[in-house]
Protein backbone atom coordinates (compact mmCIF):
# COMPACT_ATOMS: atom_id res chain seq x y z
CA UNK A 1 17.68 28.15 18.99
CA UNK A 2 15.61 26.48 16.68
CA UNK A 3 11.82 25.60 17.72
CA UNK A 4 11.54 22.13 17.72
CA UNK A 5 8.52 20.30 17.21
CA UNK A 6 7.14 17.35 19.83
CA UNK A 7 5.90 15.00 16.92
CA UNK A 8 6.25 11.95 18.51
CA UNK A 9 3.99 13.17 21.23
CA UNK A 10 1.12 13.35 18.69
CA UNK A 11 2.15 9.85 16.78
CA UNK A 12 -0.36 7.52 18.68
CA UNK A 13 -3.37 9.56 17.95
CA UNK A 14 -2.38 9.89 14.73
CA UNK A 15 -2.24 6.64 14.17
CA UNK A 16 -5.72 6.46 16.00
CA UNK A 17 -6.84 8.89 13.63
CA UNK A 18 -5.40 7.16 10.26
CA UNK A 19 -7.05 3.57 11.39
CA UNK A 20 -10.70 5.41 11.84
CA UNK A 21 -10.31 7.14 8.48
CA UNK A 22 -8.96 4.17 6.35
CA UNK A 23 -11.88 2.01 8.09
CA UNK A 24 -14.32 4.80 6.96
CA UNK A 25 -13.42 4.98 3.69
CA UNK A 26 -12.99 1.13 2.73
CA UNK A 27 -16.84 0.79 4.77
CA UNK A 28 -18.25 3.86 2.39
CA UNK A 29 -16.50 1.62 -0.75
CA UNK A 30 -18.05 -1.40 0.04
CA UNK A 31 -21.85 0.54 0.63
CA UNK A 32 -21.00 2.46 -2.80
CA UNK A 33 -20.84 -1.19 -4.57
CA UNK A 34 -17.47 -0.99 -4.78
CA UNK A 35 -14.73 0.43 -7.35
CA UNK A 36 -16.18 1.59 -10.55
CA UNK A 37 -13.79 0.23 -13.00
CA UNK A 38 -12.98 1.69 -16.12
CA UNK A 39 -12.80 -0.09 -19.50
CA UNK A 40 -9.02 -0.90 -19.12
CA UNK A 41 -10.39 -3.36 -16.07
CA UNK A 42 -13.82 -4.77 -17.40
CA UNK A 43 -15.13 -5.61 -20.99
CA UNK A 44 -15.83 -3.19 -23.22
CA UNK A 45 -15.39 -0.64 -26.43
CA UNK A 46 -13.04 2.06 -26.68
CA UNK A 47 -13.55 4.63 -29.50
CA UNK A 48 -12.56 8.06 -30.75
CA UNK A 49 -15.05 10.22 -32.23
CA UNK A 50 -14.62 13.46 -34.28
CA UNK A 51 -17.75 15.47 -33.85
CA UNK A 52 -18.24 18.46 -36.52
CA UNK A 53 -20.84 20.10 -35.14
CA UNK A 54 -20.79 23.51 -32.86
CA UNK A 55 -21.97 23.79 -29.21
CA UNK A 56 -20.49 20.13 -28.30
CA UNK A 57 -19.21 19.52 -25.14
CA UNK A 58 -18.46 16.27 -22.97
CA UNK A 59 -21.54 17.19 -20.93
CA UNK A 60 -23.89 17.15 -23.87
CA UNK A 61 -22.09 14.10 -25.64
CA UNK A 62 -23.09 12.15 -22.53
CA UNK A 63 -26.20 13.53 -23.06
CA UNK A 64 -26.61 12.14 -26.50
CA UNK A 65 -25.73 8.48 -25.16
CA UNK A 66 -27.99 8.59 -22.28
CA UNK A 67 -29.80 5.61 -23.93
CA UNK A 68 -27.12 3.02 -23.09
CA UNK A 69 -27.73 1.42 -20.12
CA UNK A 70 -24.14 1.88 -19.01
CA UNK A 71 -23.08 5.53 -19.10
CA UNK A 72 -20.62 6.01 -21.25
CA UNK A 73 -17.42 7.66 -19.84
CA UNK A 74 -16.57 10.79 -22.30
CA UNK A 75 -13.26 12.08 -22.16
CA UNK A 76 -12.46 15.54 -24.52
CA UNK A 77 -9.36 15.45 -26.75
CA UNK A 78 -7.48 18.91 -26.99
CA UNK A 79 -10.08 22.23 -26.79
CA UNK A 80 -13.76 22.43 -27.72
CA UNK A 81 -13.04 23.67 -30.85
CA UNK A 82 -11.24 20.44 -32.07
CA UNK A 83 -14.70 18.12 -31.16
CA UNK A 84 -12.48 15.08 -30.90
CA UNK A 85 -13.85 13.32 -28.01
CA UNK A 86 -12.89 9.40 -26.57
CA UNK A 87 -15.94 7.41 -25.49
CA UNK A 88 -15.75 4.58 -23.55
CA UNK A 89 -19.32 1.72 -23.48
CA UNK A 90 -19.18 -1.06 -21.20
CA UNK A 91 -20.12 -4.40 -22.00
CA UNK A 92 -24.37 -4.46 -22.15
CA UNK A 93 -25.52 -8.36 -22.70
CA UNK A 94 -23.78 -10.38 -24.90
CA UNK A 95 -19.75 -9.71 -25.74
CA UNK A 96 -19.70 -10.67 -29.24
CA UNK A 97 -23.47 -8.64 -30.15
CA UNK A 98 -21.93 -6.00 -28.56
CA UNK A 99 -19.01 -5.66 -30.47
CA UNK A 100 -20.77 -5.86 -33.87
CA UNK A 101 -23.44 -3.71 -32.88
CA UNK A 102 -22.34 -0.99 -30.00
CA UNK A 103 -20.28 1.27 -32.69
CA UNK A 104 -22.76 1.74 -35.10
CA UNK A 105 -25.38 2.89 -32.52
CA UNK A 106 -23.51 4.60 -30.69
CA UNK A 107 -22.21 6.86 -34.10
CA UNK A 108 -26.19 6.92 -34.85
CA UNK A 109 -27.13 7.89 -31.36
CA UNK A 110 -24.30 10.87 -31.67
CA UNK A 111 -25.76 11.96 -35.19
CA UNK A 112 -29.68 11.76 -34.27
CA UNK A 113 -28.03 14.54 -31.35
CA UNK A 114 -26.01 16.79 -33.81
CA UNK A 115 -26.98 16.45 -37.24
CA UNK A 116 -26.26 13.36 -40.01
CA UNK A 117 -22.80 13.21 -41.28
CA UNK A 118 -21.11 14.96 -38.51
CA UNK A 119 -19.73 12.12 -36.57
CA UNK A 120 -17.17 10.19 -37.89
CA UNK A 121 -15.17 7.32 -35.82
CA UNK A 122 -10.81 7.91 -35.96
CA UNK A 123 -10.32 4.48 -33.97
CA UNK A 124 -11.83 1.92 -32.45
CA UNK A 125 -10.99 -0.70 -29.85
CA UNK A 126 -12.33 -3.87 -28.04
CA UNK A 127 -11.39 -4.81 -24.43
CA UNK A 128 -12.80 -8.57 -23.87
CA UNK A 129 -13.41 -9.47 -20.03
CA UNK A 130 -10.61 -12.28 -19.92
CA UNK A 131 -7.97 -9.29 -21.05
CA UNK A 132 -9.83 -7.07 -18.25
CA UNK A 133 -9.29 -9.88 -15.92
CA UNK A 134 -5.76 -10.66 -16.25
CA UNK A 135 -5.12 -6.40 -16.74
CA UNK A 136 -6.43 -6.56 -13.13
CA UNK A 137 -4.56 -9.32 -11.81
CA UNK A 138 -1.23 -8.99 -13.13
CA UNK A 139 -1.80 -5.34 -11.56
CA UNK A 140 -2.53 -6.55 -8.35
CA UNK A 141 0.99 -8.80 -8.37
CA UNK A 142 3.14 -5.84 -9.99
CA UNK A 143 1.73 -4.00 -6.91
CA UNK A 144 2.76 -6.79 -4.62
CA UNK A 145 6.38 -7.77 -6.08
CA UNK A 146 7.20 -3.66 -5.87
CA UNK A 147 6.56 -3.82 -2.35
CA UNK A 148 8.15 -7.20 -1.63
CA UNK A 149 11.40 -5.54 -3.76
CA UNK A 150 11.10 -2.11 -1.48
CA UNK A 151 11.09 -4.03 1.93
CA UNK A 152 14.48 -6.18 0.89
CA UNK A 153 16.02 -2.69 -0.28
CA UNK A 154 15.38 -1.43 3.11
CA UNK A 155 16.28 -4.23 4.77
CA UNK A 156 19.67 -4.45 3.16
CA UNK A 157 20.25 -0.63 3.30
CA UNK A 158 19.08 -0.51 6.80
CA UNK A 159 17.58 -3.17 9.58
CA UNK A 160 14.10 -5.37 9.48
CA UNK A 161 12.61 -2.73 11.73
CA UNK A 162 13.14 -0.31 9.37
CA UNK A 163 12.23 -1.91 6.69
CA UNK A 164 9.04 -3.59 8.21
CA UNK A 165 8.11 0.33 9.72
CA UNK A 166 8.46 1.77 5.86
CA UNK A 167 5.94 -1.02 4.20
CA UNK A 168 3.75 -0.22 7.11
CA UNK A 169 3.69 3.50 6.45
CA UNK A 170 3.01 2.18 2.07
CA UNK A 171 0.35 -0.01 2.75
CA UNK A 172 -1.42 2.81 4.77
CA UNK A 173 -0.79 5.32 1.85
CA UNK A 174 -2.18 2.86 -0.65
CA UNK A 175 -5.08 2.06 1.61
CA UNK A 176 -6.07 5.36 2.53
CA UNK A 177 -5.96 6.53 -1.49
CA UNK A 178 -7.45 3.27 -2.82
CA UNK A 179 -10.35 3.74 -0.24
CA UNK A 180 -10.71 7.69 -1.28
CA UNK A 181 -10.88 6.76 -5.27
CA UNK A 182 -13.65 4.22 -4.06
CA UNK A 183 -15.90 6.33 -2.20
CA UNK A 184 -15.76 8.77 -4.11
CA UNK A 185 -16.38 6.43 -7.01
CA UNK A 186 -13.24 7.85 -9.27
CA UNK A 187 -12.56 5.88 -12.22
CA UNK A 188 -10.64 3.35 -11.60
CA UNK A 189 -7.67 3.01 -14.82
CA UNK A 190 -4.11 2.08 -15.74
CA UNK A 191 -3.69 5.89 -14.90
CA UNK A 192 -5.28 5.10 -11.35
CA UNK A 193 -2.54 2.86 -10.92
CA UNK A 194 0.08 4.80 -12.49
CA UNK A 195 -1.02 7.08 -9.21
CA UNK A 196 -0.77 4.55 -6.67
CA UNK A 197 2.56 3.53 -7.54
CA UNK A 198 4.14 7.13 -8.06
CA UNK A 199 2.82 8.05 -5.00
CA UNK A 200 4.43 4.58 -3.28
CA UNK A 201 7.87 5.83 -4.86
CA UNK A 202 6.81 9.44 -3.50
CA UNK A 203 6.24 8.50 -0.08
CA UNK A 204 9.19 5.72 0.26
CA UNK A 205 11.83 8.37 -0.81
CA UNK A 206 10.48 10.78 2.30
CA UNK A 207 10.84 7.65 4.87
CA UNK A 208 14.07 6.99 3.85
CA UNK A 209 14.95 10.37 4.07
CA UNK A 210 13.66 10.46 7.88
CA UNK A 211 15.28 6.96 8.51
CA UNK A 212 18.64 8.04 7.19
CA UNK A 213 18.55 10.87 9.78
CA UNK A 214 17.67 8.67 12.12
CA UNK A 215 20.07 6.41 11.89
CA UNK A 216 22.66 9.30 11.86
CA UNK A 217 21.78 10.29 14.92
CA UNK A 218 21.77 7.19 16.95
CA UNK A 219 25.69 6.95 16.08
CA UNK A 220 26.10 10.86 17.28
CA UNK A 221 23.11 10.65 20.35
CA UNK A 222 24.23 7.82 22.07
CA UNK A 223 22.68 8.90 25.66
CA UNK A 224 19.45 9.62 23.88
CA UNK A 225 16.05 8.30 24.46
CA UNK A 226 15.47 7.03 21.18
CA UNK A 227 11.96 8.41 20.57
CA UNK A 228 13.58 11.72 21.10
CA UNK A 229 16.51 10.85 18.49
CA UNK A 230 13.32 9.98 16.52
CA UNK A 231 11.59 13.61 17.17
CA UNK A 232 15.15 15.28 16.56
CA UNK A 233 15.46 13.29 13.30
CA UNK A 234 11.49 14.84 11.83
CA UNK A 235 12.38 18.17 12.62
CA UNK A 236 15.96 18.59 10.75
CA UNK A 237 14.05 16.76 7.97
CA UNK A 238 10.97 18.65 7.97
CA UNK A 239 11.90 21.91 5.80
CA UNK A 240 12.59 19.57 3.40
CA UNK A 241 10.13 17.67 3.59
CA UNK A 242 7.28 20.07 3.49
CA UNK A 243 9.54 22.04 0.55
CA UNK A 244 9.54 19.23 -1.68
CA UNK A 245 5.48 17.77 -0.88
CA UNK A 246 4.68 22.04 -1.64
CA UNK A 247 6.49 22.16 -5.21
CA UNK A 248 4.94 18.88 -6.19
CA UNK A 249 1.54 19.82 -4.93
CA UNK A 250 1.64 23.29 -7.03
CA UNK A 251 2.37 21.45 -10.03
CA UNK A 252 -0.49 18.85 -9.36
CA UNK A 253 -2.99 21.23 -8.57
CA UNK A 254 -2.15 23.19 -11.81
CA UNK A 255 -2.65 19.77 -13.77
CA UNK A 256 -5.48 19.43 -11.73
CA UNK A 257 -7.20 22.57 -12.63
CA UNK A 258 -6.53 22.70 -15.94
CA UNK A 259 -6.90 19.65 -17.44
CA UNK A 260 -10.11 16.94 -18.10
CA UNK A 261 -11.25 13.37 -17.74
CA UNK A 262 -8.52 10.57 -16.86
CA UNK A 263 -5.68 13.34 -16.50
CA UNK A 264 -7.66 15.62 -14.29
CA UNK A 265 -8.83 12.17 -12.07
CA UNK A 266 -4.96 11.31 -12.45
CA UNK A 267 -3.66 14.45 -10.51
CA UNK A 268 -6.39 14.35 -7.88
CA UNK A 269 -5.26 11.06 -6.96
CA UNK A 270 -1.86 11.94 -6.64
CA UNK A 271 -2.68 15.37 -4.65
CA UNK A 272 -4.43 13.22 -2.24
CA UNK A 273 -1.38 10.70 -2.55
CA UNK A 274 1.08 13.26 -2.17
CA UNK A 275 -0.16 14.63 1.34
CA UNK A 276 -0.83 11.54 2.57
CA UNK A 277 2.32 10.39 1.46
CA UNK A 278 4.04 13.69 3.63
CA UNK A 279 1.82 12.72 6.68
CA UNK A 280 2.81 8.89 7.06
CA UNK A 281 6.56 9.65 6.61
CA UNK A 282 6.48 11.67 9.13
CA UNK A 283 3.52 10.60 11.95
CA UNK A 284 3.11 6.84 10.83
CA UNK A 285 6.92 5.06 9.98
CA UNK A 286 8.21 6.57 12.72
CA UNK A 287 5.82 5.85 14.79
CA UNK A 288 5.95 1.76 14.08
CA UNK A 289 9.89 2.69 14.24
CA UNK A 290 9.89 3.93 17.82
CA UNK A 291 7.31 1.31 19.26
CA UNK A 292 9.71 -1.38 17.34
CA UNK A 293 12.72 -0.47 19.38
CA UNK A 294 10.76 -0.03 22.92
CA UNK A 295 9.58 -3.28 21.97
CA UNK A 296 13.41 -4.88 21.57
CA UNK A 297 14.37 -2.81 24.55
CA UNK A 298 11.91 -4.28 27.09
CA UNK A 299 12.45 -7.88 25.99
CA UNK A 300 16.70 -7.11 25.98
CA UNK A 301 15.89 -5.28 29.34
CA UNK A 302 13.48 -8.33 30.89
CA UNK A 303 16.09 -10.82 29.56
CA UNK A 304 19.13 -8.82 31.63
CA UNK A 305 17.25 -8.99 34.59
CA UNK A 306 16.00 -12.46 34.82
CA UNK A 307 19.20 -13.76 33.52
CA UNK A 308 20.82 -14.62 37.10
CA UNK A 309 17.76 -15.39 38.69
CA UNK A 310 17.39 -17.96 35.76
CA UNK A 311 21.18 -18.95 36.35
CA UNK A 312 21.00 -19.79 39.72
CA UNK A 313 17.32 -21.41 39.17
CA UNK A 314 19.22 -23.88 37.37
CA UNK A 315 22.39 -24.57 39.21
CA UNK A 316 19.63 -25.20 42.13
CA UNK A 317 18.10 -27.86 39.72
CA UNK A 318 21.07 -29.49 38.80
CA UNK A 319 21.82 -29.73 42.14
CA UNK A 320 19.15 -31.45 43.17
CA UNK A 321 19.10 -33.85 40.71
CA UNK A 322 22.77 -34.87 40.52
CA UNK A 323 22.15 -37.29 43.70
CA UNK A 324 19.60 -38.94 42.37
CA UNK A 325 21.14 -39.89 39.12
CA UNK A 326 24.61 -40.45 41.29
CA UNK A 327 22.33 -42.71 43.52
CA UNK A 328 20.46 -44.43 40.46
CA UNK A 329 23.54 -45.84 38.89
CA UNK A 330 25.22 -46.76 42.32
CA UNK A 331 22.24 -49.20 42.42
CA UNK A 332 22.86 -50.38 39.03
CA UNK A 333 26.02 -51.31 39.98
CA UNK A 334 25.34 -52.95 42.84
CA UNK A 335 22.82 -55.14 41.19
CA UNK A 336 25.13 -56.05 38.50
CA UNK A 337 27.51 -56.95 40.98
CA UNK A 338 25.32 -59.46 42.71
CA UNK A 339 23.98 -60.87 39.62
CA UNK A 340 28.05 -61.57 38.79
CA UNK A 341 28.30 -63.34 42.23
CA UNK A 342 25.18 -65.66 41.73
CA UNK A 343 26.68 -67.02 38.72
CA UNK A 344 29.85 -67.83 40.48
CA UNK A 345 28.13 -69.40 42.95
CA UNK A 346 26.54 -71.42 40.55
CA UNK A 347 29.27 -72.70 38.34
CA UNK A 348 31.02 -73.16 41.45
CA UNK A 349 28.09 -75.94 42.78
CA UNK A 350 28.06 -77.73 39.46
């Protein structure tokens, strides 16, 4: 027989564990100042340099620009032997100086480093802070309108509990990785994003892989307590599961290892996206799943067994008050009635 793991066992301190770490990591941002943006999300100048000169690397380029108040962010094109390199200033006083002026020192900075003549600029271009600004925002909504779209999917394809459980399990994937690439003060660029929602797409296609299980077996286990349905459901998925997270991770961690700058930051985040992903399919959806349905059944449960004491409750009050509207309109009539026979008397002594 099969071994089967007692996940749901472990699901509370898990979730414990998740809260602590998330908390910890958003704390550390906020002590670190903050995200440190790249130049797709604040002003600033974008520009490829080719650099014929021998014994350059991105380390010594950096070097070179040390003068700028901002470090540049240096990112190698191809091998060291091509010397084409992407640098990347941020915005120092005003916007417009900047512009006119940044490129030109920043080719004569490179040139008093490796020799006149052996710098020469392939492209330049200008990111102003309002662009930066609404780059950021409209991010922030396309992140928000993805999730909004994933929880009616769910809903449709399965119930509100579901559905509610799987954005739970997201937003903690997107929190824990957004507070990682902020303490540890990784770039944050269109690629950073590119991460965050690959790895939401990652982590919702493992939930719904759990959750279709799940909901198989509550038509099959009828009889079954429905956190062990939930346990049963994690372990037929889990070879799977783990399968699929391993493949992807050895192809990450080979982009990871062998690759620079924004790629190299790109496949970090999504290593650290992709097991995180894994972990709240499996310890954090469910786990908002099962207490969802304990929830329903103690309030069905507490319902069924205050429902005739609540019957009878008010048969007893109707009862008692049926008298005293009986009696209340027996007096109305009788009042009525007398006020008829004054007036006879009346018209009858005129």
């Amino acid at each position: 027989m099969k071994k089967m793991f007692n996940f749901t066992k472990l699901q509370i301190p898990f979730l414990i564990m998740s809260i602590v770490i998330i908390t910890a990591f958003w704390a550390g941002t906020a002590a670190r100042g903050w995200f440190n943006l790249g130049i797709d999300f604040q002003a600033g100048l974008n520009v490829q340099v080719q650099i014929d000169a021998a014994d350059v690397s991105e380390g010594s380029v950096r070097e070179a620009l040390s003068g700028f108040e901002l470090s540049p962010q240096v990112q190698r094109l191809g091998t060291d032997t091509v010397g084409e390199y992407i640098i990347r200033l941020g915005v120092e006083g005003d916007e417009t100086e900047f512009q006119q002026n940044s490129e030109k020192r920043l080719v004569s900075e490179l040139e008093s480093s490796f020799g006149a003549g052996t710098v020469s600029v392939n492209s330049s271009s200008f990111v102003g802070a309002r662009f930066a600004g609404n780059l950021a925002r409209n991010t922030a909504w396309l992140t928000i309108v993805a999730l909004v779209l994933i929880l009616a999917y769910i809903w449709i394809r399965f119930k509100l509990n579901y559905a509610v459980s799987a954005i739970v399990a997201l937003l903690h994937d997107v929190l824990f990785l957004v507070g990682f690439i902020g303490l540890f003060q990784l770039e944050v660029s269109t690629a950073t994003v590119a991460a965050v929602l690959t790895i939401i797409g990652y982590s919702l296609n493992d939930t719904i892989v759990i959750f279709d299980r799940i909901r198989e077996n509550t038509r099959s286990m009828k009889e079954t307590n429905f956190a062990e349905v939930a346990n049963a459901s994690i372990n037929q998925s889990l070879s799977r599961t783990l399968i699929t997270s391993l493949t992807t991770l050895i192809a990450v961690i080979a982009i990871y290892v062998f690759s620079t700058g924004t790629i190299q930051i790109f496949a970090l985040n999504l290593i650290v996206g992709v097991v995180v992903g894994t972990y709240s399919s499996i310890f954090i959806a469910s786990t908002i799943l099962v207490g969802w349905h304990n929830s329903s059944v103690k309030k069905i449960s507490k319902k069924m067994h205050a429902g005739p004491k609540a019957v009878e409750a008010e048969a007893k009050e109707k009862k008692n008050q049926a008298p005293a509207v009986k009696q209340s309109a027996d007096e109305i009539a009788e009042a009525t009635a007398k006020k008829k026979r004054a007036k006879e008397k009346r018209k009858k002594k005129k």
